[in-house]
Each structure stands twice: as structure tokens, then as C-alpha cells.
PDB file of N, CA and C in Angstrom:
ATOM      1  N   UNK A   1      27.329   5.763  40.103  1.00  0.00           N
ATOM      2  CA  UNK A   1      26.675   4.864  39.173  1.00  0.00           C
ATOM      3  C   UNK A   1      27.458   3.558  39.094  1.00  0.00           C
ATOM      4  N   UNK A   2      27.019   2.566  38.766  1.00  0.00           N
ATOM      5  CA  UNK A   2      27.443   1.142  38.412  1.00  0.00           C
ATOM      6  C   UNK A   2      27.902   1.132  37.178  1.00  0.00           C
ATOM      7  N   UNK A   3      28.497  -0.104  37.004  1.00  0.00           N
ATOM      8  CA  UNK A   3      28.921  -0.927  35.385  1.00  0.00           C
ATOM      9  C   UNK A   3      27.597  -1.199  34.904  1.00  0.00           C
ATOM     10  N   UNK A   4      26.626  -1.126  36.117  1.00  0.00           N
ATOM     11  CA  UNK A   4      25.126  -2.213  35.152  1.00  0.00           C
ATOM     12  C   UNK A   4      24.017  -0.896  34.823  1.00  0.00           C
ATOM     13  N   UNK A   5      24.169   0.436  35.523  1.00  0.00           N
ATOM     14  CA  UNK A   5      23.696   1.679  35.155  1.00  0.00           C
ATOM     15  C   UNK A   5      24.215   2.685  34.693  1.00  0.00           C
ATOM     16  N   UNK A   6      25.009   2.069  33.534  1.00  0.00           N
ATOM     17  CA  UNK A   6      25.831   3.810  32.937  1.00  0.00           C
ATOM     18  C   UNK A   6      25.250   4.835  33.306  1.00  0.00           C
ATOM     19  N   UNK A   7      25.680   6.444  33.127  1.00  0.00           N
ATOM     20  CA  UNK A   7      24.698   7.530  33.058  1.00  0.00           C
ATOM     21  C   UNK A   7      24.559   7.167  31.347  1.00  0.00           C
ATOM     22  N   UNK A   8      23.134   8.219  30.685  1.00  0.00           N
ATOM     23  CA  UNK A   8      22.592   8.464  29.614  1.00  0.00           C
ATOM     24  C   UNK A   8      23.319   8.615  28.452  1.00  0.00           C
ATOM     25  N   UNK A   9      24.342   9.631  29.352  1.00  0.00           N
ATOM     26  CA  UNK A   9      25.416   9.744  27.991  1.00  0.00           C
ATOM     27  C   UNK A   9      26.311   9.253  27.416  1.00  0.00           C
ATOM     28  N   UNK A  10      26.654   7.851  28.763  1.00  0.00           N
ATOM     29  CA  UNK A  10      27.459   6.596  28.219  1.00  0.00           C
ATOM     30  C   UNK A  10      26.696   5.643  27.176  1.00  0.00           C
ATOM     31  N   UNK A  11      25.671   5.504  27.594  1.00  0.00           N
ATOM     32  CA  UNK A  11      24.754   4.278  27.028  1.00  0.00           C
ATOM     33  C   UNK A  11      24.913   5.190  25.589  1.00  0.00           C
ATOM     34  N   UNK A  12      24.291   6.494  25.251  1.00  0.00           N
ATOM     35  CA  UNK A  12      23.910   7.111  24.207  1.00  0.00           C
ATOM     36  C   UNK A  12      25.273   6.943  23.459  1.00  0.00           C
ATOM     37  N   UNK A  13      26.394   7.160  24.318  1.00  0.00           N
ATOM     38  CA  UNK A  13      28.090   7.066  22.896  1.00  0.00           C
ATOM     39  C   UNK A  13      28.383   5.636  22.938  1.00  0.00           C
ATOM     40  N   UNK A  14      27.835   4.816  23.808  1.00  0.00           N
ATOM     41  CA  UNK A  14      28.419   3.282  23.070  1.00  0.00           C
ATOM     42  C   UNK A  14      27.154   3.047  22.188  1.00  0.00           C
ATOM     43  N   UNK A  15      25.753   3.415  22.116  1.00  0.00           N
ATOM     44  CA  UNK A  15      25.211   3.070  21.017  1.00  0.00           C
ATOM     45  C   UNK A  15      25.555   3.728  19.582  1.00  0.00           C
ATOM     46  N   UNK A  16      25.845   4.777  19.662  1.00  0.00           N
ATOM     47  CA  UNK A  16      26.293   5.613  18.612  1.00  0.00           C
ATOM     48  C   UNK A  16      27.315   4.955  17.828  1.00  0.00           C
ATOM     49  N   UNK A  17      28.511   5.009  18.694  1.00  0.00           N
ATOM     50  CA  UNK A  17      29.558   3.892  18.563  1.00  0.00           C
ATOM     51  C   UNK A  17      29.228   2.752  17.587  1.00  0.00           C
ATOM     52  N   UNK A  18      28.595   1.631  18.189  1.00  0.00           N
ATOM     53  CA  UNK A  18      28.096   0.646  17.237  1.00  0.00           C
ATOM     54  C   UNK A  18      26.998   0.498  16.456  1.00  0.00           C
ATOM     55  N   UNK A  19      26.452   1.802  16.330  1.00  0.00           N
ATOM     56  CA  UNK A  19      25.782   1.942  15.296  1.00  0.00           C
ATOM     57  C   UNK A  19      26.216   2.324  14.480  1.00  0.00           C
ATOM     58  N   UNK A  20      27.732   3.368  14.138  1.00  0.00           N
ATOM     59  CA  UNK A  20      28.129   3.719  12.866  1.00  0.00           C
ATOM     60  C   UNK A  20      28.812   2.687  12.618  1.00  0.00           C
ATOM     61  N   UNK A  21      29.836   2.204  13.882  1.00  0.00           N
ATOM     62  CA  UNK A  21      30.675   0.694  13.311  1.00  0.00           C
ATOM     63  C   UNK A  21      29.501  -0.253  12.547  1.00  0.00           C
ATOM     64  N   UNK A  22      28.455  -0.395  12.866  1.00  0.00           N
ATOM     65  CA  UNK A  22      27.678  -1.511  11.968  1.00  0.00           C
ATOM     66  C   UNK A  22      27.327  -1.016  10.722  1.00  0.00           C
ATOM     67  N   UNK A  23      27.087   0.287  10.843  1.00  0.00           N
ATOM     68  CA  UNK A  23      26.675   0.906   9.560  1.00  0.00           C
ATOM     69  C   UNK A  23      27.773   1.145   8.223  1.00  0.00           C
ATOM     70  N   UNK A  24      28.932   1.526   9.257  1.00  0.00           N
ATOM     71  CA  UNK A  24      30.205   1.376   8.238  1.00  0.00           C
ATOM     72  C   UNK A  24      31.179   1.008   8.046  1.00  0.00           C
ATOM     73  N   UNK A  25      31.795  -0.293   9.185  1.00  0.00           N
ATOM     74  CA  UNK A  25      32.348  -0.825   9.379  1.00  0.00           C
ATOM     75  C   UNK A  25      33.250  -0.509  10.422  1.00  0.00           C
ATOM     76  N   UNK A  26      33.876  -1.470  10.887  1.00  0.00           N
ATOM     77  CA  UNK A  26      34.698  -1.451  12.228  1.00  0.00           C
ATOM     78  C   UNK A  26      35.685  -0.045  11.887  1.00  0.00           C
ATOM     79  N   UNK A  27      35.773   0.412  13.581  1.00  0.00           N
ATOM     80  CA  UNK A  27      36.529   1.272  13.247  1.00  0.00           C
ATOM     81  C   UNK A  27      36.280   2.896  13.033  1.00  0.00           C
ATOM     82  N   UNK A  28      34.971   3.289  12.171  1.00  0.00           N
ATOM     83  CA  UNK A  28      34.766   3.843  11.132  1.00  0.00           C
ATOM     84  C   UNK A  28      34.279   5.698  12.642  1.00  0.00           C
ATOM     85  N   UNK A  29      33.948   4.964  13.206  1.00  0.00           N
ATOM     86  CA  UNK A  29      33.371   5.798  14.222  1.00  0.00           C
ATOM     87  C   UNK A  29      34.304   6.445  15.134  1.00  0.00           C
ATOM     88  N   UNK A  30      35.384   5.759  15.548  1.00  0.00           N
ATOM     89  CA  UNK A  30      36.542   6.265  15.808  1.00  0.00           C
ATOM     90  C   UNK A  30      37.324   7.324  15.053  1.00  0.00           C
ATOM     91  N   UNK A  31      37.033   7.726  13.412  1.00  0.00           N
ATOM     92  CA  UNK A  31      37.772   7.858  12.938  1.00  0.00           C
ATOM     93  C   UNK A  31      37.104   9.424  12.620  1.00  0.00           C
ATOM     94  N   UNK A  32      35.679   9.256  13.024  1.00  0.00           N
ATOM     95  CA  UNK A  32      34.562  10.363  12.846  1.00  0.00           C
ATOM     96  C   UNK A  32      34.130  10.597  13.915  1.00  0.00           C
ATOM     97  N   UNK A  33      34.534  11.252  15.065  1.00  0.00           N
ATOM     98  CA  UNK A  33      34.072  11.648  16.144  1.00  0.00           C
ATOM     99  C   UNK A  33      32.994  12.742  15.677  1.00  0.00           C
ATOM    100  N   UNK A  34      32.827  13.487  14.911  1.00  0.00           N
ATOM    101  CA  UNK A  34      31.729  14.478  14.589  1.00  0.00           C
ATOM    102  C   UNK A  34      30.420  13.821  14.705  1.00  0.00           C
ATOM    103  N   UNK A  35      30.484  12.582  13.711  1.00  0.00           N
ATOM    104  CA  UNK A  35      29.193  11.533  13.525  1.00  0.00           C
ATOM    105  C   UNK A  35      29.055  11.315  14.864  1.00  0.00           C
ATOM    106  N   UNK A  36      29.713  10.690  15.801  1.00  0.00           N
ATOM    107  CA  UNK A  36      29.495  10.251  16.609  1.00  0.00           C
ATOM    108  C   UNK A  36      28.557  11.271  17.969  1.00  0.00           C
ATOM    109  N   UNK A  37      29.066  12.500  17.901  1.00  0.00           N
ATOM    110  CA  UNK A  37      29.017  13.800  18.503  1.00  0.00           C
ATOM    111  C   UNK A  37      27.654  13.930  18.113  1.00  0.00           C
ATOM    112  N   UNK A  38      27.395  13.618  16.936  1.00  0.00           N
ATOM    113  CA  UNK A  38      25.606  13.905  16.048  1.00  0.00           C
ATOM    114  C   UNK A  38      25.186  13.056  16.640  1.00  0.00           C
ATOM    115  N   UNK A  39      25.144  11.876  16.873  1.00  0.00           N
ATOM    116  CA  UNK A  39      24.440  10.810  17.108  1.00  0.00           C
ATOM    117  C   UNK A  39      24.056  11.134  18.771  1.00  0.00           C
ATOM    118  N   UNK A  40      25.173  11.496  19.228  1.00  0.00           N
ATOM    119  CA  UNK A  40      24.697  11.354  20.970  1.00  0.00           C
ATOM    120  C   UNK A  40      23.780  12.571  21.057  1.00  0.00           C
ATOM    121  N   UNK A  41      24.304  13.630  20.431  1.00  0.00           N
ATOM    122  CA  UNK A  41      22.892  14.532  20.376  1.00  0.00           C
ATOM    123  C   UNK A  41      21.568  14.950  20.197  1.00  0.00           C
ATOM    124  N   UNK A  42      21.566  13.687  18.944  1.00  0.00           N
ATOM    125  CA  UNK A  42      20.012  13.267  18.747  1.00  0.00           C
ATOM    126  C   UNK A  42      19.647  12.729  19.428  1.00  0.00           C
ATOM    127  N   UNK A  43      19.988  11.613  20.052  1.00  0.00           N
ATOM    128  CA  UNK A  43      20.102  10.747  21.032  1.00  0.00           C
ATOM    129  C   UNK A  43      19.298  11.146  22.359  1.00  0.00           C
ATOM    130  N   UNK A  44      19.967  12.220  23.261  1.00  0.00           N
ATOM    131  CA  UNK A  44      19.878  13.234  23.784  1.00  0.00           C
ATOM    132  C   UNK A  44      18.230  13.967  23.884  1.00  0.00           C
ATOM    133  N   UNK A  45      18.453  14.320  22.657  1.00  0.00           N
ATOM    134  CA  UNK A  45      17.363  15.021  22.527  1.00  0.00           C
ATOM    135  C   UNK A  45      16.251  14.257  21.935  1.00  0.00           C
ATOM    136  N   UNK A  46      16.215  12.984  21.389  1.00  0.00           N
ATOM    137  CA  UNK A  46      14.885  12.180  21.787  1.00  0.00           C
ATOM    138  C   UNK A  46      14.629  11.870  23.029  1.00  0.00           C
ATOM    139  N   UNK A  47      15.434  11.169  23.733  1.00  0.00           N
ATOM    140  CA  UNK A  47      14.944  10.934  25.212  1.00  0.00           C
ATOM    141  C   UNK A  47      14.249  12.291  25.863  1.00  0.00           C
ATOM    142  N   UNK A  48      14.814  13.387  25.574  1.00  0.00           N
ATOM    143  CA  UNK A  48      14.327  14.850  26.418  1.00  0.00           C
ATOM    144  C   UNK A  48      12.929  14.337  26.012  1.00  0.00           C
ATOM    145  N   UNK A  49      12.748  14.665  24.154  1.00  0.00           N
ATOM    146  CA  UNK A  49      11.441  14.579  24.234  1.00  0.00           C
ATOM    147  C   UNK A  49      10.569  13.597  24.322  1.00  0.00           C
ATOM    148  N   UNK A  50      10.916  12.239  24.533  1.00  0.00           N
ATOM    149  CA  UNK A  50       9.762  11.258  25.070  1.00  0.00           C
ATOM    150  C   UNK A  50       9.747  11.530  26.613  1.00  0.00           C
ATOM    151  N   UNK A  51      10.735  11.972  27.249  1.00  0.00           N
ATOM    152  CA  UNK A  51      10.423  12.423  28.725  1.00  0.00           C
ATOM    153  C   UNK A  51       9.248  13.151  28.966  1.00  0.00           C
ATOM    154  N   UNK A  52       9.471  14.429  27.783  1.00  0.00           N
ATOM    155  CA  UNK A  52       8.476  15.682  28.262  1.00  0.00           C
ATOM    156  C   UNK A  52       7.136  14.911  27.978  1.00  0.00           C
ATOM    157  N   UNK A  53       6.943  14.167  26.561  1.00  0.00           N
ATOM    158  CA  UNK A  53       5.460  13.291  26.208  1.00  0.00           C
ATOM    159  C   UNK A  53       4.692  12.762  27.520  1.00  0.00           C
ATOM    160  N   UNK A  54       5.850  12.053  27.972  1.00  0.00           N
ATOM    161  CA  UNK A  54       5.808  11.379  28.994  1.00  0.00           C
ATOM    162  C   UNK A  54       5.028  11.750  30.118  1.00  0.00           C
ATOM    163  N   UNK A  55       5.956  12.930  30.581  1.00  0.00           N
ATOM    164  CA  UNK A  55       4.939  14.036  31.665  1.00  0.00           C
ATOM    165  C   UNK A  55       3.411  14.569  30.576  1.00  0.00           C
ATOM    166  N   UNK A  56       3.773  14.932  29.587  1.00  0.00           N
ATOM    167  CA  UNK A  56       2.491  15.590  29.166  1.00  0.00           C
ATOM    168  C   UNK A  56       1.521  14.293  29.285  1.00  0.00           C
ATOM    169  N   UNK A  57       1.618  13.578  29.458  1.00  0.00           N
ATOM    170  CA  UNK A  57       0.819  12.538  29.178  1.00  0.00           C
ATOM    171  C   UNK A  57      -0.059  12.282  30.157  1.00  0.00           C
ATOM    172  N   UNK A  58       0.728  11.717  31.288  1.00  0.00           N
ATOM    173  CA  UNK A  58       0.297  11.236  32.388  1.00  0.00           C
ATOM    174  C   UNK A  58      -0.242  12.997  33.457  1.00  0.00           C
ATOM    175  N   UNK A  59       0.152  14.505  32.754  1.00  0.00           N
ATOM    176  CA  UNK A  59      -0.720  15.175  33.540  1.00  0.00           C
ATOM    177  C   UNK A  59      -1.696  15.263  33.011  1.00  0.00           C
ATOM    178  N   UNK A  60      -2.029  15.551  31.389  1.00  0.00           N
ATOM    179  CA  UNK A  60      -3.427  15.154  31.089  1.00  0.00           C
ATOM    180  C   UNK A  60      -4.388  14.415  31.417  1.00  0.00           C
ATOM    181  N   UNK A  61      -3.639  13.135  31.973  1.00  0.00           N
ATOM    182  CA  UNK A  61      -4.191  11.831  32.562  1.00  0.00           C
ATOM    183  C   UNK A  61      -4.982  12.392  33.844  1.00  0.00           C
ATOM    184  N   UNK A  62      -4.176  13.131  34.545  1.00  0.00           N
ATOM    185  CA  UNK A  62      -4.376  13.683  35.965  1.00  0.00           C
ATOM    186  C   UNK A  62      -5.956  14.722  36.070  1.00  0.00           C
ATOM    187  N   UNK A  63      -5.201  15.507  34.729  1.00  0.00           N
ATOM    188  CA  UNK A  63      -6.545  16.522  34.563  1.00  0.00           C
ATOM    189  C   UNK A  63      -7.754  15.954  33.905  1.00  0.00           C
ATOM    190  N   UNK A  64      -7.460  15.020  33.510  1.00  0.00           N
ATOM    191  CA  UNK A  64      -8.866  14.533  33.023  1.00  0.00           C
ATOM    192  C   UNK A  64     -10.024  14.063  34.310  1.00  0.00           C
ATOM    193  N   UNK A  65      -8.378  13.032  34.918  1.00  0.00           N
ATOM    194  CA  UNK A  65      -9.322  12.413  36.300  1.00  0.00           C
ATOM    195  C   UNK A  65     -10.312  13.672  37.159  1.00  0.00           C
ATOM    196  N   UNK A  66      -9.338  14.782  37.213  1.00  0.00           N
ATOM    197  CA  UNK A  66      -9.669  15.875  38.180  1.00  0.00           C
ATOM    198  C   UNK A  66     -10.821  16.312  37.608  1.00  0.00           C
ATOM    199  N   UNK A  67     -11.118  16.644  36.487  1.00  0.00           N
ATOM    200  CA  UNK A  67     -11.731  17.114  35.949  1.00  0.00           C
ATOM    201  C   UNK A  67     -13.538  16.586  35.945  1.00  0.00           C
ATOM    202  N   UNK A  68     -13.120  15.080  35.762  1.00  0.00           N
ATOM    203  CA  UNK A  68     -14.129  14.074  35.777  1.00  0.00           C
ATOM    204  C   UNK A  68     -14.988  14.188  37.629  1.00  0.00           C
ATOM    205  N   UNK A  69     -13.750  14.334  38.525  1.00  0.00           N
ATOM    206  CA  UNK A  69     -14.161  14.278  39.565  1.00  0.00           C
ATOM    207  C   UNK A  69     -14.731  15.828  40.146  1.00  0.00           C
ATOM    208  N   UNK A  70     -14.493  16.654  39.417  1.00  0.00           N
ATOM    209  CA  UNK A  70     -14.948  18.135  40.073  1.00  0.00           C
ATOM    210  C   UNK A  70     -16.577  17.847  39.406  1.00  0.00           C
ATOM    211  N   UNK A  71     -17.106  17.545  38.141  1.00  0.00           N
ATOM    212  CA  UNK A  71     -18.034  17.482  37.455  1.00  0.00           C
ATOM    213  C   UNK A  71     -19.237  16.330  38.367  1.00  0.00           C
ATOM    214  N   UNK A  72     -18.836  15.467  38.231  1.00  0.00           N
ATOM    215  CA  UNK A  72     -19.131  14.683  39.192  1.00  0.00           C
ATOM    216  C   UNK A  72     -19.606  15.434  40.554  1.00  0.00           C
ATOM    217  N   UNK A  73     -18.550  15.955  41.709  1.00  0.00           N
ATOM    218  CA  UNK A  73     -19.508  16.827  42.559  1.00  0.00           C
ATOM    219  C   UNK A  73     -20.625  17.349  42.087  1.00  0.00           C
ATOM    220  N   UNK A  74     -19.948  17.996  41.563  1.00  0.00           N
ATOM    221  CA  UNK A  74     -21.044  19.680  41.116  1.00  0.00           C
ATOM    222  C   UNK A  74     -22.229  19.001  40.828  1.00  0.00           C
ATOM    223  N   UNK A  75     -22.682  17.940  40.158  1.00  0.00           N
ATOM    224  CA  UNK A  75     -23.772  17.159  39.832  1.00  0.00           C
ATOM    225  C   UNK A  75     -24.052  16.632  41.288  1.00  0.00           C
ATOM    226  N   UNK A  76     -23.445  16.555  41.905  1.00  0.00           N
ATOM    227  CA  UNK A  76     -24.073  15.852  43.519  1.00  0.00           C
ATOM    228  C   UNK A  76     -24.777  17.014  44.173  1.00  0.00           C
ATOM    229  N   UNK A  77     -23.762  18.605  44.231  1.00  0.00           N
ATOM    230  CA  UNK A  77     -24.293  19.327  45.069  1.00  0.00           C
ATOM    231  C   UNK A  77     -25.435  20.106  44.242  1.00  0.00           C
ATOM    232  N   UNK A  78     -25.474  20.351  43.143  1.00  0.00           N
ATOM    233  CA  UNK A  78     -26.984  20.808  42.431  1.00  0.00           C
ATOM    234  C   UNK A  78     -28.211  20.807  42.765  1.00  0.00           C
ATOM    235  N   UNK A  79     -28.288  19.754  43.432  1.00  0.00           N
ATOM    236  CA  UNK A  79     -29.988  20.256  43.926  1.00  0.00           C
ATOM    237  C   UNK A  79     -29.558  20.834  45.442  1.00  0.00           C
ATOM    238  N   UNK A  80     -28.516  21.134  45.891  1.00  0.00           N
ATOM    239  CA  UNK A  80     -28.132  22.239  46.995  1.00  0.00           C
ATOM    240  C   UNK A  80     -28.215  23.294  46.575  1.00  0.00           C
ATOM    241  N   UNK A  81     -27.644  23.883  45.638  1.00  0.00           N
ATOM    242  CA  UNK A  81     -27.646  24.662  44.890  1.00  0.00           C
ATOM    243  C   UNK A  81     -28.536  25.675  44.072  1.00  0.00           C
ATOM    244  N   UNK A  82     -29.361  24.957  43.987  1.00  0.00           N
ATOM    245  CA  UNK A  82     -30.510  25.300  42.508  1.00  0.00           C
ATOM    246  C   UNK A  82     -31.938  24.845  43.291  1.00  0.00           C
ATOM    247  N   UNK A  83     -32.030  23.987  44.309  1.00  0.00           N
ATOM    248  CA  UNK A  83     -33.087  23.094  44.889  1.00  0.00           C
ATOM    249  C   UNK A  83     -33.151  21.989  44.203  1.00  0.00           C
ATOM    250  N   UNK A  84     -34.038  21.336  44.806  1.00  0.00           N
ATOM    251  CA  UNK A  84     -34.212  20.342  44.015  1.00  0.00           C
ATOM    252  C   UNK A  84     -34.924  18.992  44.514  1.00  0.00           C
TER     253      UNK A  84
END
């Protein structure tokens, strides 16, 4: 990885980081590694779950298309089917 692409869990403890320092002043986060430990974990585990949204999203997307397009046949081959 680069300086310009931390991994997840860097980005997640320097935001943590200056989010309790802003919240409670310089310092303050250093002094509370627990907070900090909370923070990257939530952290963590929002990204998991806008990931999973993410996938759920775009396969619904998929199954809809599929879905749209199987229906679609079946309406083409029907009078094969049934006569017509």
C-alpha cells in the first residue's frame, strides 16, 4: 500500500484519533486507547455493512433486470406455446 492508500484500519484509527481529539481536546485519545479501540470498531463495522447494502443492492438490481428479461421471453414464446 502507499502513503496516499492507507489500508481501512489506518484511515479508521487516524479518524478516530481526531475525532476524540476534537471532541475532547488534544491529546485526550492518546490517553484512552479503549475509546479509540470503540471507535475503529464501529468504524469497521459500518463499512462491513454499507459493503454488504452495497452488494444487496446492485444484486437485486441484477435480479430485477433478469427477471424483467425472462418475462419478457416467455411473452415472446407464448403463442409457441399455447398457439396463437
Amino acid at each position: 500500500m502507499t502513503d496516499h492508500n492507507p489500508p481501512a484500519a489506518a484511515r479508521h484509527l487516524r479518524a478516530a484519533i481526531a475525532a476524540i481529539d476534537a471532541e475532547f481536546g488534544p491529546g485526550y485519545a492518546a490517553q484512552h486507547p479503549d475509546l479509540i479501540a470503540a471507535l475503529v470498531q464501529s468504524a469497521t463495522i459500518e463499512a462491513a455493512v454499507a459493503t454488504g447494502h452495497d452488494a444487496h443492492q446492485e444484486a437485486l438490481g441484477m435480479a430485477q433486470s433478469l427477471t424483467s428479461q425472462i418475462c419478457e421471453t416467455l411473452l415472446r414464446l407464448k403463442p409457441k406455446f399455447f398457439g396463437g
